[in-house]
C-alpha atoms as a PDB file:
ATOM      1  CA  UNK A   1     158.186  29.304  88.487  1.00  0.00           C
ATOM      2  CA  UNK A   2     158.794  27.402  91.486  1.00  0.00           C
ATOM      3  CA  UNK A   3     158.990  30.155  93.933  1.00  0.00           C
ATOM      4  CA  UNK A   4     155.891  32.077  92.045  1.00  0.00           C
ATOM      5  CA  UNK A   5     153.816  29.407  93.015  1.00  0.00           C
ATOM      6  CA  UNK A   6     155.334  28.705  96.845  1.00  0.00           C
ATOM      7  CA  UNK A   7     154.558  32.641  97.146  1.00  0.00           C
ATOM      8  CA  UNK A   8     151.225  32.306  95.557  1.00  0.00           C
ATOM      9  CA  UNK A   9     150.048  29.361  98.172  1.00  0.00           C
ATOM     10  CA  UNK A  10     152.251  30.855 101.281  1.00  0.00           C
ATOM     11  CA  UNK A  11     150.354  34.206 100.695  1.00  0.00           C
ATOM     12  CA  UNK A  12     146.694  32.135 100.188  1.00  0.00           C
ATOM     13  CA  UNK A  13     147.109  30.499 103.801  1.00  0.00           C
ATOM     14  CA  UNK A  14     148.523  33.566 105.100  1.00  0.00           C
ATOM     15  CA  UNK A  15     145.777  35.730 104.343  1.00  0.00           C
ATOM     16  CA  UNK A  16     143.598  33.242 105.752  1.00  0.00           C
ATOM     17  CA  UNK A  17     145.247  33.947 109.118  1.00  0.00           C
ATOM     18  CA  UNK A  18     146.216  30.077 109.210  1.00  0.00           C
ATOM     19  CA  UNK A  19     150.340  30.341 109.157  1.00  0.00           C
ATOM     20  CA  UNK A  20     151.569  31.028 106.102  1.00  0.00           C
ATOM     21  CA  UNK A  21     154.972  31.453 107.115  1.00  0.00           C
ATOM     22  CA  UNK A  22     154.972  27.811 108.349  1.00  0.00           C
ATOM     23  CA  UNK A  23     153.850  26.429 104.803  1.00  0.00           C
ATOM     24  CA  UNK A  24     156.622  28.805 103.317  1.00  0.00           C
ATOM     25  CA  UNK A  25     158.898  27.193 105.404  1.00  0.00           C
ATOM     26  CA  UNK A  26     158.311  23.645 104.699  1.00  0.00           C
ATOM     27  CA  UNK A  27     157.717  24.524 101.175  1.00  0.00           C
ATOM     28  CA  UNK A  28     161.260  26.257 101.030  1.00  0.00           C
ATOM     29  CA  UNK A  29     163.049  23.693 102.848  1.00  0.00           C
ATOM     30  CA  UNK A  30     161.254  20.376 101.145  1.00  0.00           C
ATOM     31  CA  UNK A  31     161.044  21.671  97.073  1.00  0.00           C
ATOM     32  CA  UNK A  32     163.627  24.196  97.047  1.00  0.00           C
ATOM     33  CA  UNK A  33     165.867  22.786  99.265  1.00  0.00           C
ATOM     34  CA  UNK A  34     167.015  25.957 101.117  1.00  0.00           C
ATOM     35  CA  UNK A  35     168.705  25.450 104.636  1.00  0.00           C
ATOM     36  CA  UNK A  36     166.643  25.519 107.214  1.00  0.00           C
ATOM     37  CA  UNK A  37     168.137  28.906 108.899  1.00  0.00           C
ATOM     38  CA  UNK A  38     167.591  30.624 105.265  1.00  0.00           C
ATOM     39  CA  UNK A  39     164.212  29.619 104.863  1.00  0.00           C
ATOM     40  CA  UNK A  40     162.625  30.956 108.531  1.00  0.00           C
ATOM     41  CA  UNK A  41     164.614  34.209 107.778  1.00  0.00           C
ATOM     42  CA  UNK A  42     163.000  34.622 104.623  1.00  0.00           C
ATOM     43  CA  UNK A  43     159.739  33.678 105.943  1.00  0.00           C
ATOM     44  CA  UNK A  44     160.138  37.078 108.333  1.00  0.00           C
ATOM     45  CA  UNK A  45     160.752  38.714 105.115  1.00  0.00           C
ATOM     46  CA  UNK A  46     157.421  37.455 103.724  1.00  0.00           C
ATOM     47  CA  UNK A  47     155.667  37.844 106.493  1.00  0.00           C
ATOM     48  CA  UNK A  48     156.099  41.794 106.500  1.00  0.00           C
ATOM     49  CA  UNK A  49     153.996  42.858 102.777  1.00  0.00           C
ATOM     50  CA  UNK A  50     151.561  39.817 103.660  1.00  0.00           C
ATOM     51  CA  UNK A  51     150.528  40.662 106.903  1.00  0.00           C
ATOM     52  CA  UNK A  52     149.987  44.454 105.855  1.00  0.00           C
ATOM     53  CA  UNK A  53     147.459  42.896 103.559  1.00  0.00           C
ATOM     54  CA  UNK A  54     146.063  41.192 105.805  1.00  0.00           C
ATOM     55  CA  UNK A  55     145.401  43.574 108.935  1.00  0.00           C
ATOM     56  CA  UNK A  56     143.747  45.831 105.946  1.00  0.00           C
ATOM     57  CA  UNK A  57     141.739  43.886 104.917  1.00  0.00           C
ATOM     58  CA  UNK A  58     140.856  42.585 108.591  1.00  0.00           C
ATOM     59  CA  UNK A  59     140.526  46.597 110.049  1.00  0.00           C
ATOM     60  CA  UNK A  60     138.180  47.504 107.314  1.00  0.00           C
ATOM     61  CA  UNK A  61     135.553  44.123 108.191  1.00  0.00           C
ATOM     62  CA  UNK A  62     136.451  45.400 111.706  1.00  0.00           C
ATOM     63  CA  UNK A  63     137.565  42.016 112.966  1.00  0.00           C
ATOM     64  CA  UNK A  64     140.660  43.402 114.935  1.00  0.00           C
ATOM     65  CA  UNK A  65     140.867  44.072 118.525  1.00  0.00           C
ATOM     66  CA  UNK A  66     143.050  46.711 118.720  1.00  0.00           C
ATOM     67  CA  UNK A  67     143.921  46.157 122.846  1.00  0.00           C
ATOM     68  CA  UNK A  68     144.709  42.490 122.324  1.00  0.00           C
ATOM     69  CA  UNK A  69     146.741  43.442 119.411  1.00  0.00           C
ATOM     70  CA  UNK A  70     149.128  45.858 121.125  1.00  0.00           C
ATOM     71  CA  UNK A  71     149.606  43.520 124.123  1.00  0.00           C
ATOM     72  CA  UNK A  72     150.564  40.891 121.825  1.00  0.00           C
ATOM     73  CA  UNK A  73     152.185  42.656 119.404  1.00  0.00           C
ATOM     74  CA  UNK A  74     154.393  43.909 121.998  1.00  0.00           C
ATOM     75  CA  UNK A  75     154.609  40.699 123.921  1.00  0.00           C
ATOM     76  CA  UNK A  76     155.886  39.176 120.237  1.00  0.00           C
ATOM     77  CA  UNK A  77     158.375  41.531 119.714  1.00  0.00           C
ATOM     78  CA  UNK A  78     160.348  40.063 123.377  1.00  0.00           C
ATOM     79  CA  UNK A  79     159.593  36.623 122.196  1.00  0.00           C
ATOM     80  CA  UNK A  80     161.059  37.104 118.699  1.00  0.00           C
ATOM     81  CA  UNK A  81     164.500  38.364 119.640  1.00  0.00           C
ATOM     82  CA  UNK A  82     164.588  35.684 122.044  1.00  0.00           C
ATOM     83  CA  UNK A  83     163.796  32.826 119.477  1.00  0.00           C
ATOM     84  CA  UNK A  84     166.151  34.732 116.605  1.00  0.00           C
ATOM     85  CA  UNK A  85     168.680  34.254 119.388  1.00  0.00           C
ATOM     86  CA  UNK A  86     168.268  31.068 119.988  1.00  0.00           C
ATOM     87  CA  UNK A  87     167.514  29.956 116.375  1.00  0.00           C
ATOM     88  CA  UNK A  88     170.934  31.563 115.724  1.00  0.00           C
ATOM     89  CA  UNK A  89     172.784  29.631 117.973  1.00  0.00           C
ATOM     90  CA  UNK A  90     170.320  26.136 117.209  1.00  0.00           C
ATOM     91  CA  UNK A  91     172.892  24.195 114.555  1.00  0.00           C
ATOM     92  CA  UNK A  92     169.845  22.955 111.322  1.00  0.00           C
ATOM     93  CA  UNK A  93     169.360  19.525 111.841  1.00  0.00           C
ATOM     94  CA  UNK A  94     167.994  19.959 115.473  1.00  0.00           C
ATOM     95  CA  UNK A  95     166.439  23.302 114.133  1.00  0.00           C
ATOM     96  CA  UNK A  96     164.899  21.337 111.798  1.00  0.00           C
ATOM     97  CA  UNK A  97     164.064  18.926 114.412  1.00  0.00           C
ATOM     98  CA  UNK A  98     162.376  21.561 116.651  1.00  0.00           C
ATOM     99  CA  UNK A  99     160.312  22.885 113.104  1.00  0.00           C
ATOM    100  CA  UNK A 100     158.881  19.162 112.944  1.00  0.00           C
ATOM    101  CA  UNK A 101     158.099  18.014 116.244  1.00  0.00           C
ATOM    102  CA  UNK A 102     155.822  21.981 116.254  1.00  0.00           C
ATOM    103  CA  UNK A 103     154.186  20.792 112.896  1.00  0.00           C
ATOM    104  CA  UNK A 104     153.534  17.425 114.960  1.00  0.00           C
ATOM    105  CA  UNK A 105     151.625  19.273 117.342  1.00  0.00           C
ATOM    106  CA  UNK A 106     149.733  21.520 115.599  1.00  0.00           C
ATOM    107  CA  UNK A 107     148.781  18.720 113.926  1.00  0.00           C
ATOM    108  CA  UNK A 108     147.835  16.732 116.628  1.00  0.00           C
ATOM    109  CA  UNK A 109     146.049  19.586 118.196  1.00  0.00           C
ATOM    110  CA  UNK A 110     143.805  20.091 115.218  1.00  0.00           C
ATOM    111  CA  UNK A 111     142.684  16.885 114.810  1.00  0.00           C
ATOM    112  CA  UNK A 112     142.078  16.865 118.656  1.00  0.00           C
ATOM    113  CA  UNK A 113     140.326  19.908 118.435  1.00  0.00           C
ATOM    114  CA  UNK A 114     138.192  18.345 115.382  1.00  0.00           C
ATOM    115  CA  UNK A 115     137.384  15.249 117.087  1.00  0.00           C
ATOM    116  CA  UNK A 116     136.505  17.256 119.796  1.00  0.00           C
ATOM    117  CA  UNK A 117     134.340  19.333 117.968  1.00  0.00           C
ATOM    118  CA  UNK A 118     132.592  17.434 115.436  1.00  0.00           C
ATOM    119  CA  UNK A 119     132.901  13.758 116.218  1.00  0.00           C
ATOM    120  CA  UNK A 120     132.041  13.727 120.000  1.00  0.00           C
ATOM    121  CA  UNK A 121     129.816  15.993 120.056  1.00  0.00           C
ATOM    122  CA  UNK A 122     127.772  14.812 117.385  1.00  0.00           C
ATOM    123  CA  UNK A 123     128.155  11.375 119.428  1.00  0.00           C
ATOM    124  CA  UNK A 124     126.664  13.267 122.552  1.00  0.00           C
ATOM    125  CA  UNK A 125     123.562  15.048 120.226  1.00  0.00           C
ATOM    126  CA  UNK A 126     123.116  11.449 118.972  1.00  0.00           C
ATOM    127  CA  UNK A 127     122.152  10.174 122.506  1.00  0.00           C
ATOM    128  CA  UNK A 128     120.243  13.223 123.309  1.00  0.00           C
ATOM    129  CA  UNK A 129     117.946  12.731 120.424  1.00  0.00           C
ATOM    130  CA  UNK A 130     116.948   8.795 120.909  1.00  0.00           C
ATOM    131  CA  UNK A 131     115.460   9.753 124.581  1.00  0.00           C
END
């Protein structure tokens, strides 16, 4: 039931384009207590049916841009073989390491970007509006 319901929220914040494979990940790792090498393998598994899903769903709204996606996609490929490579040779606990100190920044980055957004700015129209 466990993994029914890690697949079930993985796949929600995939779809949404917002990293399900990360969530998987943690998820794997933290409640089902696979190694960390095991669980970002998987996650490339997983990441296969629910991205086809996804890019359907995205090319018939029409929200894809097919010449950024071939640059990318090709660009990724290079970049993936290079980080299987070195996630191969990466022993877990710094692996692990690496996977939380990303997480950290992404994190950091949002609420940055949030901040930045919504909390200064609103700050800024605040000042605008008294003059």
């Amino acid at each position: 039931m466990k993994e029914v319901l890690i697949g079930l929220i993985s796949g929600i914040v995939s779809g949404t384009g917002m990293g399900g494979g990360t969530v998987l990940i943690l998820l794997l790792t933290i409640i089902l207590g696979i190694e960390q090498h095991v669980a970002q393998a998987s996650n490339l598994i997983f990441f296969i049916p629910t991205s086809i899903s996804a890019i359907i769903i995205n090319w018939k709204n029409k929200l894809i841009d097919i010449k950024v996606s071939i640059i990318i996609s090709i660009c990724g490929i290079g970049g993936a073989i290079i980080g299987a490579i070195i996630s191969s040779k990466t022993n877990v606990i710094d692996l692990r390491r690496y996977f939380g100190l990303f997480l950290a920044i992404i994190a950091i980055f949002e609420i940055y970007s949030y901040f930045r957004k919504y909390i200064f700015k609103s700050g800024r129209n605040t000042k605008k509006r008294k003059r």
